[in-house]
N, C-alpha and C. Protein backbone atom coordinates (compact mmCIF):
# COMPACT_ATOMS: atom_id res chain seq x y z
N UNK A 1 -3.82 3.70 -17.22
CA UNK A 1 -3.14 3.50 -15.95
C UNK A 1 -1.66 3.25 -16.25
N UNK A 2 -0.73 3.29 -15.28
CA UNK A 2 0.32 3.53 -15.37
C UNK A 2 1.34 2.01 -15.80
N UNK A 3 2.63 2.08 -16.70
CA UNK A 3 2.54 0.26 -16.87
C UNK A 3 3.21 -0.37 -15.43
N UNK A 4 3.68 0.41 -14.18
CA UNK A 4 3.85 -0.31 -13.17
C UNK A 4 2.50 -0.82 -12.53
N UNK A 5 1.31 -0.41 -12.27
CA UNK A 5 -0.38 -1.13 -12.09
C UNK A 5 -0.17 -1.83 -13.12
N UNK A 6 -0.14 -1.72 -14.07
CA UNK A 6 -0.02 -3.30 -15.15
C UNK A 6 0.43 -4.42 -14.66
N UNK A 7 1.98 -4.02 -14.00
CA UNK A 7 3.09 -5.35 -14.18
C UNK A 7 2.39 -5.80 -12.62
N UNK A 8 1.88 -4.88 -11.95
CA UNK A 8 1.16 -5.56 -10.65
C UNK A 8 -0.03 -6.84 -11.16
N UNK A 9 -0.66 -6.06 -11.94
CA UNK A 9 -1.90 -6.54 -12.18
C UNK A 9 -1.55 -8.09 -12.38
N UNK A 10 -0.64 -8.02 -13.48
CA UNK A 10 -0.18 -9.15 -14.56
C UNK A 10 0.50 -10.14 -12.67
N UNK A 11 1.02 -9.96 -11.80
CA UNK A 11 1.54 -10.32 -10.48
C UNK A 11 0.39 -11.37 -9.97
N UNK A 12 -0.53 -10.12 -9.85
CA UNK A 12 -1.59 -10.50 -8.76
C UNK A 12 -2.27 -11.88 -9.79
N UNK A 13 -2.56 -11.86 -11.00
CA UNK A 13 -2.89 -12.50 -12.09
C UNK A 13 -2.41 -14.21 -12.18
N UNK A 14 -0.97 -13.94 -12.11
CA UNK A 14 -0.19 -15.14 -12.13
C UNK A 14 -0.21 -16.05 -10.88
N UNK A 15 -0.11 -14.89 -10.02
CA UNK A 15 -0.22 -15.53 -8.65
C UNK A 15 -1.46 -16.67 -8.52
N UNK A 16 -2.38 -15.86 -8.84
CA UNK A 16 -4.06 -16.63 -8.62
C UNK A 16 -3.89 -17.66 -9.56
N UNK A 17 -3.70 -17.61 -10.91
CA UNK A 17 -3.16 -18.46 -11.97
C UNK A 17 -2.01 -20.01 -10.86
N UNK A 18 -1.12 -19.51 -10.35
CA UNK A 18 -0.40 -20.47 -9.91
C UNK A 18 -0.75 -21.53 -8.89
N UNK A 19 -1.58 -20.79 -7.94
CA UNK A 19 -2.80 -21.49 -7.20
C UNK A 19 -3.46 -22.52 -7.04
N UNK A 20 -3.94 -22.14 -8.53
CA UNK A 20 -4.80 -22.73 -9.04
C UNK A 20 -6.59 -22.39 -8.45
N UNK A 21 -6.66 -21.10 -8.29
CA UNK A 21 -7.76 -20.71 -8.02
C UNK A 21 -8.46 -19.72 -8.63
N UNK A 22 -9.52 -19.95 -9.02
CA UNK A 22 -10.80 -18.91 -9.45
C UNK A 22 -10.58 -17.71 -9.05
N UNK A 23 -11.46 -16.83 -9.67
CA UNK A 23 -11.50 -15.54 -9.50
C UNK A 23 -12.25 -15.41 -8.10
N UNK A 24 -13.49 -15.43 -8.08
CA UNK A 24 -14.30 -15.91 -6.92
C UNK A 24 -13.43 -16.56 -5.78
N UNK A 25 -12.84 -17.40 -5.21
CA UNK A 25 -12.04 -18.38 -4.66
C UNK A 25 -10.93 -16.97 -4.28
N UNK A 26 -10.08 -16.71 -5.07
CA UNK A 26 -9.22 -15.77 -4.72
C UNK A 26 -10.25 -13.97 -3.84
N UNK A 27 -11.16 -14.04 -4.59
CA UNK A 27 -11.45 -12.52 -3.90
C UNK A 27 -12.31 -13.14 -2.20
N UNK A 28 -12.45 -14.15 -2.59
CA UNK A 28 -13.57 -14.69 -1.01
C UNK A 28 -12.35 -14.90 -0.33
N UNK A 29 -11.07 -15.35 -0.13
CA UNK A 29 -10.00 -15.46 0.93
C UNK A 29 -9.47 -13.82 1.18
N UNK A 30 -9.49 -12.71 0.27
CA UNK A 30 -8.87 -11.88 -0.16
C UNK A 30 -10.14 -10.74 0.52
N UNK A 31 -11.66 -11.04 1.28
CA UNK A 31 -12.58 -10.68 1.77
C UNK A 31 -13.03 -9.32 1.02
N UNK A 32 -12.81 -9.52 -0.46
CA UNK A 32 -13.36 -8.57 -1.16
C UNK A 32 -14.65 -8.87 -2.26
N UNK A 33 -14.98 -8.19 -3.27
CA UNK A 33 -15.94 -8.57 -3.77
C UNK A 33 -15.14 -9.37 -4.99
N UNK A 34 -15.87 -9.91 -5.86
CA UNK A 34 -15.12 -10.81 -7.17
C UNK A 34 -15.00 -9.52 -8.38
N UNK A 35 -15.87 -8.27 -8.12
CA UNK A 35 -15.61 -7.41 -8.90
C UNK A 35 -14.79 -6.56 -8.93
N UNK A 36 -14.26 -6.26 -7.13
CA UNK A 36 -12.94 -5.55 -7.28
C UNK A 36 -12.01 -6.00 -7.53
N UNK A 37 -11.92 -7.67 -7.43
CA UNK A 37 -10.73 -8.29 -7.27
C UNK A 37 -10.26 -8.09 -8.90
N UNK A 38 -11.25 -8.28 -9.90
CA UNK A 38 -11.33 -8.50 -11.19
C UNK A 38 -10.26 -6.93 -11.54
N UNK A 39 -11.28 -5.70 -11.19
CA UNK A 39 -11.07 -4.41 -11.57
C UNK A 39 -9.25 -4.52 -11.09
N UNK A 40 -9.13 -5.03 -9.83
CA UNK A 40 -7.25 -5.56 -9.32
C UNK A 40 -6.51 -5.40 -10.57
N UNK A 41 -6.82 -7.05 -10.91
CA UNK A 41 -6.31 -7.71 -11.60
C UNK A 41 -6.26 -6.95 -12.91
N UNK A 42 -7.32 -6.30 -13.29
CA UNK A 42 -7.41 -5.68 -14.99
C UNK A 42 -6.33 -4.48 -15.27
N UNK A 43 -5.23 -4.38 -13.96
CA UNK A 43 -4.72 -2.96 -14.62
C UNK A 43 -5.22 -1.95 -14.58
N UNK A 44 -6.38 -1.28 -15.10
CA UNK A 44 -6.82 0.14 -15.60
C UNK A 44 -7.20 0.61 -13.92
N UNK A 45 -7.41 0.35 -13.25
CA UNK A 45 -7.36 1.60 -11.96
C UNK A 45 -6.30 1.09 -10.67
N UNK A 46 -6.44 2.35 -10.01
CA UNK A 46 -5.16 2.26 -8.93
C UNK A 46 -5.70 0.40 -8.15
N UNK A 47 -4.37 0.35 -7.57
CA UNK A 47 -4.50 -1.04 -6.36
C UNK A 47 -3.94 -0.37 -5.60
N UNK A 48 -4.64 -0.23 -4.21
CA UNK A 48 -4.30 0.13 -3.70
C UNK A 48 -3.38 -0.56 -2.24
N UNK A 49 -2.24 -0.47 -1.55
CA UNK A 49 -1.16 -0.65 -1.15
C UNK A 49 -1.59 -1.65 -0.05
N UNK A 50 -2.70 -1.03 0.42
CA UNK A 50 -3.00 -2.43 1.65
C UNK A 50 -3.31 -3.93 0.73
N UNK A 51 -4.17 -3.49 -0.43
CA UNK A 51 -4.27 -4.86 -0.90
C UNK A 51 -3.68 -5.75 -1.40
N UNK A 52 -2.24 -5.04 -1.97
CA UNK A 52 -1.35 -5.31 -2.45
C UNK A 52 -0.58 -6.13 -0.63
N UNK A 53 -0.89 -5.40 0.40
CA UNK A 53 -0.19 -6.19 1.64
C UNK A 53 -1.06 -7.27 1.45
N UNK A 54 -2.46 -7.07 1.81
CA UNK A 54 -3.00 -8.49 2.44
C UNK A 54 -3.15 -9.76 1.17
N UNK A 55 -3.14 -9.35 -0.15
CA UNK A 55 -2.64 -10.48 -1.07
C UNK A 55 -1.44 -11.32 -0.20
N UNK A 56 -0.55 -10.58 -0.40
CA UNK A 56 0.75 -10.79 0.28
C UNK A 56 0.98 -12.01 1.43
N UNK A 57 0.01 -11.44 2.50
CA UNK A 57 -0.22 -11.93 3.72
C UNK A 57 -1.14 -13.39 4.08
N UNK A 58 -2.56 -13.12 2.67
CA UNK A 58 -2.88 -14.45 2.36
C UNK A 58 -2.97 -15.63 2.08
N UNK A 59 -2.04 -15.25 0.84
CA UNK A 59 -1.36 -16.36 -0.05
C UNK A 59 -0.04 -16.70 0.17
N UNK A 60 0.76 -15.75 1.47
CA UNK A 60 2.14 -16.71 1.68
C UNK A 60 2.84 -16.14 1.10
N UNK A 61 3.01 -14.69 -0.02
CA UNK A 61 4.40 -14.53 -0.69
C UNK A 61 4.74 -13.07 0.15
N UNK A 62 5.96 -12.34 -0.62
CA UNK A 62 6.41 -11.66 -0.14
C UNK A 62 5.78 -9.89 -1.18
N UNK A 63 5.42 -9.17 -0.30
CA UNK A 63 5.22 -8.17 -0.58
C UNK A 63 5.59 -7.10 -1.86
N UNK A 64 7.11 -7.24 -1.51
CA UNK A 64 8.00 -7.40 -2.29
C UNK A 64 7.79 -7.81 -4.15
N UNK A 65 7.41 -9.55 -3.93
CA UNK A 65 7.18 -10.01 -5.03
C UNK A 65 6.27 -9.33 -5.94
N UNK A 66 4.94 -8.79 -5.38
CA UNK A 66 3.91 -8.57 -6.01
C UNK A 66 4.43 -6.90 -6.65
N UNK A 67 5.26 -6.30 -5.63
CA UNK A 67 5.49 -4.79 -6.21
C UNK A 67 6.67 -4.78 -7.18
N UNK A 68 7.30 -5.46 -7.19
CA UNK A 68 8.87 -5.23 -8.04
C UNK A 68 9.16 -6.69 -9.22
N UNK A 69 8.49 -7.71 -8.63
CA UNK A 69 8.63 -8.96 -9.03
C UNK A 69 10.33 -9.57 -8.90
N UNK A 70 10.55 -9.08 -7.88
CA UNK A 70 11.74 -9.53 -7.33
C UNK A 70 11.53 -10.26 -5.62
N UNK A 71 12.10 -11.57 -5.62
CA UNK A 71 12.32 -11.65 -4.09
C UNK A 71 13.19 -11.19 -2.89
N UNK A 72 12.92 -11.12 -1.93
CA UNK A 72 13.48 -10.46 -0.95
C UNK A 72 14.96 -11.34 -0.75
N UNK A 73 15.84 -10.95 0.11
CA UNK A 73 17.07 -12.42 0.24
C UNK A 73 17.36 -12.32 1.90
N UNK A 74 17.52 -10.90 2.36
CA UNK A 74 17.96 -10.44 3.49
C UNK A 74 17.55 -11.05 4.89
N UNK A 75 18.13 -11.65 5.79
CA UNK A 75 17.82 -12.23 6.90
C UNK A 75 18.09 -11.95 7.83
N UNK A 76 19.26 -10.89 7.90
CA UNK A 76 19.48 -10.08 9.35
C UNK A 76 19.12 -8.80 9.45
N UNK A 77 19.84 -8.27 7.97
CA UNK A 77 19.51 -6.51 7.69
C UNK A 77 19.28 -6.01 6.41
N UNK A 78 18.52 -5.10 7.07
CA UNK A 78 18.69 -4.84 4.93
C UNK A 78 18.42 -3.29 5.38
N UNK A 79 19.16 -2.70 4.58
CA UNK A 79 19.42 -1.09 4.68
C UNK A 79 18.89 -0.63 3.47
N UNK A 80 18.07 0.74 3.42
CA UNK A 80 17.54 1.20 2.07
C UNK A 80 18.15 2.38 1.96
N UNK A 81 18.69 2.87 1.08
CA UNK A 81 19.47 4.09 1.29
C UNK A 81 18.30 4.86 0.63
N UNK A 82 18.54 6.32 1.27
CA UNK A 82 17.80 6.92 0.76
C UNK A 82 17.22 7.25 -0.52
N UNK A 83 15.46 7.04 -1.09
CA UNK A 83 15.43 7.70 -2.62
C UNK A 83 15.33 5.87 -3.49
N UNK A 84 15.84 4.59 -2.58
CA UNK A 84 16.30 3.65 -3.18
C UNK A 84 14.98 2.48 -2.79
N UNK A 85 14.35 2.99 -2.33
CA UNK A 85 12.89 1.73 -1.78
C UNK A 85 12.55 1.70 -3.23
N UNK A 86 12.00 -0.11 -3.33
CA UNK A 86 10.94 -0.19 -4.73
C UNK A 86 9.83 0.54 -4.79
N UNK A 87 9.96 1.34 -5.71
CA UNK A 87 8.68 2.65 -5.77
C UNK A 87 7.74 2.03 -6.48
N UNK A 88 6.45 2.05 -5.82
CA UNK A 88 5.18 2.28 -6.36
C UNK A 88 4.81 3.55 -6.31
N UNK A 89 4.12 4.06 -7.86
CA UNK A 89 3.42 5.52 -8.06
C UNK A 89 2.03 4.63 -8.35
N UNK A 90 1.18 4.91 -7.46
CA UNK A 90 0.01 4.05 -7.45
C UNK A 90 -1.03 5.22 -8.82
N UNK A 91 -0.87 6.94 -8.70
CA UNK A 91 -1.54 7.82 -9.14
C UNK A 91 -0.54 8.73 -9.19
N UNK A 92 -0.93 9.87 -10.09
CA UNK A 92 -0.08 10.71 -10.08
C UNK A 92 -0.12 11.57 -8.75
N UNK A 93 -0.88 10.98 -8.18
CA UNK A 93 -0.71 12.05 -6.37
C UNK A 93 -0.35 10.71 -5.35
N UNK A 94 0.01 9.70 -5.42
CA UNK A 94 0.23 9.01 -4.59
C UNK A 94 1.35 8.30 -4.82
N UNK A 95 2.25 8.47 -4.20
CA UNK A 95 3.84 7.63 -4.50
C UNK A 95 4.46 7.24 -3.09
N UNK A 96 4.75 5.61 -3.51
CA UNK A 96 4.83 4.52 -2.51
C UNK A 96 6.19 3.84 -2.60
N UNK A 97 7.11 4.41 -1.41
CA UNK A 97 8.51 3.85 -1.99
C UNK A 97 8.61 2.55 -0.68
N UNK A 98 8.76 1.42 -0.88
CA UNK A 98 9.30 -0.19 0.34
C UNK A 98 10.41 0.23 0.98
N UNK A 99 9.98 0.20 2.21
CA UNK A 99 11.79 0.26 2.89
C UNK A 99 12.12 -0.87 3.34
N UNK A 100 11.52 -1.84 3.19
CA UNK A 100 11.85 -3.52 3.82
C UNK A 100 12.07 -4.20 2.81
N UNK A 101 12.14 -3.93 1.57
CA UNK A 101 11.90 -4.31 0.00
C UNK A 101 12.50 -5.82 0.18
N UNK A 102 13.87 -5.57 0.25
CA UNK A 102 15.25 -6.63 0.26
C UNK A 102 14.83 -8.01 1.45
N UNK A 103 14.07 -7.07 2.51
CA UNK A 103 14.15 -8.59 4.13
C UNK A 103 12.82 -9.61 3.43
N UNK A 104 13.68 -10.91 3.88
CA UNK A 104 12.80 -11.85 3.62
C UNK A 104 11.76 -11.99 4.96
N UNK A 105 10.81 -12.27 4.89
CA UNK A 105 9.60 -12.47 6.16
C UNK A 105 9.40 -11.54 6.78
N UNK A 106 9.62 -10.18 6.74
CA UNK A 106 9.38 -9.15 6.97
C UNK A 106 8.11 -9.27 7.52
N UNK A 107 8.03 -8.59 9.40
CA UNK A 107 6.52 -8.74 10.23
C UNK A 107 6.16 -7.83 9.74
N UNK A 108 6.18 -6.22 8.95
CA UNK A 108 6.16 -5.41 8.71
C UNK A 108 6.49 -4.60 7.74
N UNK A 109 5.20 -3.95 7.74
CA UNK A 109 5.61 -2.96 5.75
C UNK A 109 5.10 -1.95 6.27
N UNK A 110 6.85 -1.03 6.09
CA UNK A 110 7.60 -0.34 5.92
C UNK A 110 7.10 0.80 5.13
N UNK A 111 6.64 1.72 4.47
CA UNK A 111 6.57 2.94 3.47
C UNK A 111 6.84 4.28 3.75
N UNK A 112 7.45 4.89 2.77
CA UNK A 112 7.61 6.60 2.59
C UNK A 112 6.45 6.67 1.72
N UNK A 113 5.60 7.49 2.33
CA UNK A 113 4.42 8.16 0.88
C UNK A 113 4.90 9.06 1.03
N UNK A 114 4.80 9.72 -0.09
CA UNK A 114 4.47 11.14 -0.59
C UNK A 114 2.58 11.05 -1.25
N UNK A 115 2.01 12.43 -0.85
CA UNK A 115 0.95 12.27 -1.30
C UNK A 115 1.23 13.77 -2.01
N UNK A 116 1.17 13.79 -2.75
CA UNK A 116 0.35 15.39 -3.72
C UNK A 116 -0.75 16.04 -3.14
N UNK A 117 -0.34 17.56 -3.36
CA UNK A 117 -1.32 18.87 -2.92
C UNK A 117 -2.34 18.36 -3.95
N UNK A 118 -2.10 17.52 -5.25
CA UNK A 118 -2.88 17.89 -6.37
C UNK A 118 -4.34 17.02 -6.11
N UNK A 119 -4.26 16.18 -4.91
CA UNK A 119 -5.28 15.09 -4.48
C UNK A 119 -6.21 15.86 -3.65
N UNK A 120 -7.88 15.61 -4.43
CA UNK A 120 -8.48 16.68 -4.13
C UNK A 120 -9.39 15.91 -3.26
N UNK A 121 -10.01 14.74 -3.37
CA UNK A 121 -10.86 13.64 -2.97
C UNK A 121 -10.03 13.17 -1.97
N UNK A 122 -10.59 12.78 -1.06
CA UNK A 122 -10.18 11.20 0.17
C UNK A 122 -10.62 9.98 -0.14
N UNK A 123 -9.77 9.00 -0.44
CA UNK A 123 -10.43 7.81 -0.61
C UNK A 123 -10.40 6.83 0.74
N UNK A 124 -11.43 6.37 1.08
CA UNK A 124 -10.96 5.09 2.12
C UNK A 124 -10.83 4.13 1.24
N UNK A 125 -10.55 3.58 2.65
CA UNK A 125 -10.03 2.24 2.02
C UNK A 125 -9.79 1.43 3.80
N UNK A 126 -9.72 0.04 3.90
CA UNK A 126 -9.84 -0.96 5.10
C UNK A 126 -8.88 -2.04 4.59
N UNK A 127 -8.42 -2.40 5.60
CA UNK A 127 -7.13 -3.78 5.43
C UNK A 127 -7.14 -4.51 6.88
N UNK A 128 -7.04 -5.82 6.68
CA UNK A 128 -6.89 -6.29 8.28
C UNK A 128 -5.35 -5.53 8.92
N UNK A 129 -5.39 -5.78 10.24
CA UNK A 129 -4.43 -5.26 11.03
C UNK A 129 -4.08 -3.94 11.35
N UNK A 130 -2.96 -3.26 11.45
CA UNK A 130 -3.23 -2.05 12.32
C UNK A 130 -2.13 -0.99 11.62
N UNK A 131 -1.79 0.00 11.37
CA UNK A 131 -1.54 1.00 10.75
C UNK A 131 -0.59 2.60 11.44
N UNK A 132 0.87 2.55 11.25
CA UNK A 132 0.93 3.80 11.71
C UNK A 132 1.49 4.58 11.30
N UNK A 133 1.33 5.80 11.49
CA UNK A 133 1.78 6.91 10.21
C UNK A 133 2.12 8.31 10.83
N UNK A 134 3.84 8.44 10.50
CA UNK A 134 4.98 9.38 11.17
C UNK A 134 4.63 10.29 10.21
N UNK A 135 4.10 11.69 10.32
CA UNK A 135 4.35 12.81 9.46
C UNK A 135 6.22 13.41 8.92
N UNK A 136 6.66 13.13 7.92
CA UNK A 136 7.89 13.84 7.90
C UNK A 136 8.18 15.15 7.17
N UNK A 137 7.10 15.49 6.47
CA UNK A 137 6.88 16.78 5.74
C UNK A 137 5.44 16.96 5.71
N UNK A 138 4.99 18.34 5.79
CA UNK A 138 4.23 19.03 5.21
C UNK A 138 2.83 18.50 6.17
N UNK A 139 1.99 18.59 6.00
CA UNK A 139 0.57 18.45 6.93
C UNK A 139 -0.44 17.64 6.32
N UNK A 140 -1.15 16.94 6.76
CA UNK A 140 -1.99 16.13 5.91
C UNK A 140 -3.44 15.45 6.94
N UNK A 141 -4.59 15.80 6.61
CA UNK A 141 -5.72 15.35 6.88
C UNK A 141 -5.86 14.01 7.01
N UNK A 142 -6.42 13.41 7.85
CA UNK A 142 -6.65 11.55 7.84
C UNK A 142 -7.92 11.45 8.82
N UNK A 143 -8.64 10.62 7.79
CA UNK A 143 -9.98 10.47 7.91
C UNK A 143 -10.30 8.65 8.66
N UNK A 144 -10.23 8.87 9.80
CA UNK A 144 -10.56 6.92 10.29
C UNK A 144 -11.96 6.85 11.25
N UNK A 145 -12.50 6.26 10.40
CA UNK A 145 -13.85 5.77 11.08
C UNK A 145 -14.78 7.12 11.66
N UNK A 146 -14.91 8.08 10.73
CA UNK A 146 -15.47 9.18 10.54
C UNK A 146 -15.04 10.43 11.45
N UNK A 147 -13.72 10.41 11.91
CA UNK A 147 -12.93 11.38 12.56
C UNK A 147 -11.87 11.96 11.91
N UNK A 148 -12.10 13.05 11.78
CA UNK A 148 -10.99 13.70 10.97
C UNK A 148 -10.46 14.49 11.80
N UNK A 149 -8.76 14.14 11.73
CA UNK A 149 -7.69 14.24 12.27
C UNK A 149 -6.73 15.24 11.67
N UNK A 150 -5.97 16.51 11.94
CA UNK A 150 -4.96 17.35 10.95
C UNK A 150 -3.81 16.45 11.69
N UNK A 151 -2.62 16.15 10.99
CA UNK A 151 -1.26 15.67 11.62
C UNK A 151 -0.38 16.54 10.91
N UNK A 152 0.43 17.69 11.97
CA UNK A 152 1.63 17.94 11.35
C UNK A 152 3.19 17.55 11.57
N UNK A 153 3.74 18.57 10.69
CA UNK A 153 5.45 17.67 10.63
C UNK A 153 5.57 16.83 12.29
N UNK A 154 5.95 15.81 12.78
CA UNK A 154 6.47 15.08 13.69
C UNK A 154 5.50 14.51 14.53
N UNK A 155 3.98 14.76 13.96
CA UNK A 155 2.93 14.30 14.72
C UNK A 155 2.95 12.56 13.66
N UNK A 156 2.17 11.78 15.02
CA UNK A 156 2.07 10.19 14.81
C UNK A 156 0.75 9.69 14.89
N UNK A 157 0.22 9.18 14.55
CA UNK A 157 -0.62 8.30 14.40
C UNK A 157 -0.74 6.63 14.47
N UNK A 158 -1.26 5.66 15.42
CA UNK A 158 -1.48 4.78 15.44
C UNK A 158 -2.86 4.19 15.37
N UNK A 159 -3.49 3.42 14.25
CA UNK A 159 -5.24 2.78 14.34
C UNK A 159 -4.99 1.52 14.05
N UNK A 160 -6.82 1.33 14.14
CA UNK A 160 -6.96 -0.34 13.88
C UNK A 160 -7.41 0.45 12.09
N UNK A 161 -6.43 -0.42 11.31
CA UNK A 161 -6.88 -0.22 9.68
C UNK A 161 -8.20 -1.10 9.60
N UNK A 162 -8.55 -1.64 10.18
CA UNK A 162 -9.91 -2.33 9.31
C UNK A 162 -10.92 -1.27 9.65
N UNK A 163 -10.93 -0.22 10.13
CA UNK A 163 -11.75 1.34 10.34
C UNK A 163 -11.36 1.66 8.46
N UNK A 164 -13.04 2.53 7.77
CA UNK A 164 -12.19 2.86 7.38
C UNK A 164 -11.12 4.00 7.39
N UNK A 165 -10.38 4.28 6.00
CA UNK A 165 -9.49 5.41 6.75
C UNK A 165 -9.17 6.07 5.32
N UNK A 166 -8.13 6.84 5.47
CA UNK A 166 -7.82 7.83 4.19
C UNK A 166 -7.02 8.82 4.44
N UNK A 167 -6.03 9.53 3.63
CA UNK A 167 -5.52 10.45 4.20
C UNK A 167 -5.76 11.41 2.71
N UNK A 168 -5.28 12.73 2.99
CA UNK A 168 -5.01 13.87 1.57
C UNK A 168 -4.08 15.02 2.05
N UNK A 169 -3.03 15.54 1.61
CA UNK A 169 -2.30 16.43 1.67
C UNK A 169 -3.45 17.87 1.96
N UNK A 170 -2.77 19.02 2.72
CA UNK A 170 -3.35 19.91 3.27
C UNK A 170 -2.53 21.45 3.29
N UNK A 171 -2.91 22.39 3.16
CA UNK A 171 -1.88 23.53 3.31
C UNK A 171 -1.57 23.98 1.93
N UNK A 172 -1.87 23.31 0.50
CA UNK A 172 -1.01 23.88 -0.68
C UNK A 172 0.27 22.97 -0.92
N UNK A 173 0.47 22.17 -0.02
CA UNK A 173 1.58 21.57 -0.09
C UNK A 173 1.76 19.77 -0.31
N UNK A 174 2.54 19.84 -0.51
CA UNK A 174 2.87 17.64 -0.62
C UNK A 174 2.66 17.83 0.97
N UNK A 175 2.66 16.26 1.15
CA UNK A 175 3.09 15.49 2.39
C UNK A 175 3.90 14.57 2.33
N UNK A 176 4.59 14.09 2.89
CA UNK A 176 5.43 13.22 3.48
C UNK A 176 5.43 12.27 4.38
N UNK A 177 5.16 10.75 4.43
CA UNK A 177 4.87 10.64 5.42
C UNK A 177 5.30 9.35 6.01
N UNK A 178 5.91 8.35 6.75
CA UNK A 178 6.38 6.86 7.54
C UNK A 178 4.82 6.32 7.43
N UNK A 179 4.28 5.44 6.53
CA UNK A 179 3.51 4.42 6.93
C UNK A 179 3.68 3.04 7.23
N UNK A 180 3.49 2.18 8.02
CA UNK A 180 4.16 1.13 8.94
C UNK A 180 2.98 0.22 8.97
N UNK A 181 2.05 -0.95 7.87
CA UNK A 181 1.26 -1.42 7.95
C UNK A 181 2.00 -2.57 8.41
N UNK A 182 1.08 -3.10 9.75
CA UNK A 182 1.39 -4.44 10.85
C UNK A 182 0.10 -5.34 10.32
């Protein structure tokens, strides 16, 4: 796995470490099993971006912290220039750039995905709260609560994320896309 899932891992790790809570203890607030939380924490497979939010959202820190290991400072504005969000490449078909990176208390996370033609599988995946997603390139399939949806360039999407859900690039081509987890 890639050494940015590492330096997460080693995040999510310290965090629970600082706590002062169990493995168990952390995945039962975190409403997952103690074995994914573990597989999280170990580095070797993707984490995926909601969990990386609702850590976030659980335990009180900033989003931010867990992806870059930097804190946020910004309290009125924070501007991302283009190309400049803290990038997560979760897989080599999934790349996750922060556009709120810099705001402190941020109600909202912000993302540019790009997903790869090269993503052949859909994965779900579920997070508390609600989810919306601006197409800005290319076309892409999204799978929520067993409805599959095509969205192209300028089409929107709004769900409840605790459905599950999933998306995969479509056409031969990348996608592009505004995801906005509330």
């Amino acid at each position: 796995m890639n050494t940015q899932i590492k330096q997460i891992a080693e995040r999510l790790r310290g965090l629970r470490d600082a706590l002062d809570l169990s493995v168990s203890q952390a995945a039962e607030k975190c409403g997952i099993s103690e074995s994914d939380y573990l597989t999280y924490e170990s580095g070797e497979s993707d984490i995926p971006m909601s969990f990386i939010c609702q850590v976030a959202q659980t335990f009180g820190v900033e989003t931010t912290a867990l992806i870059s290991g930097e804190e946020p400072h910004a309290l009125s504005f924070f501007v991302t220039r283009r190309g400049t969000g803290a990038a997560v490449e979760r897989t080599k078909c999934y790349k996750y750039q922060s556009l709120a990176h810099g705001f402190k208390n941020a109600k909202a996370e912000p993302f540019e995905v790009v997903v790869d033609s090269c993503q052949q599988n859909m994965n779900l995946n579920t997070h508390a709260g609600q989810e919306f997603n601006l197409v800005l390139e290319g076309s892409m399939q999204i799978s929520i609560a067993g409805n599959d949806i095509v969205l192209n360039e300028g089409d929107s999407i709004y769900f409840d994320a605790t459905k599950p859900h999933g998306m995969k690039a479509i056409g031969g081509k990348n996608v592009k896309f505004l995801a906005v987890i509330v």
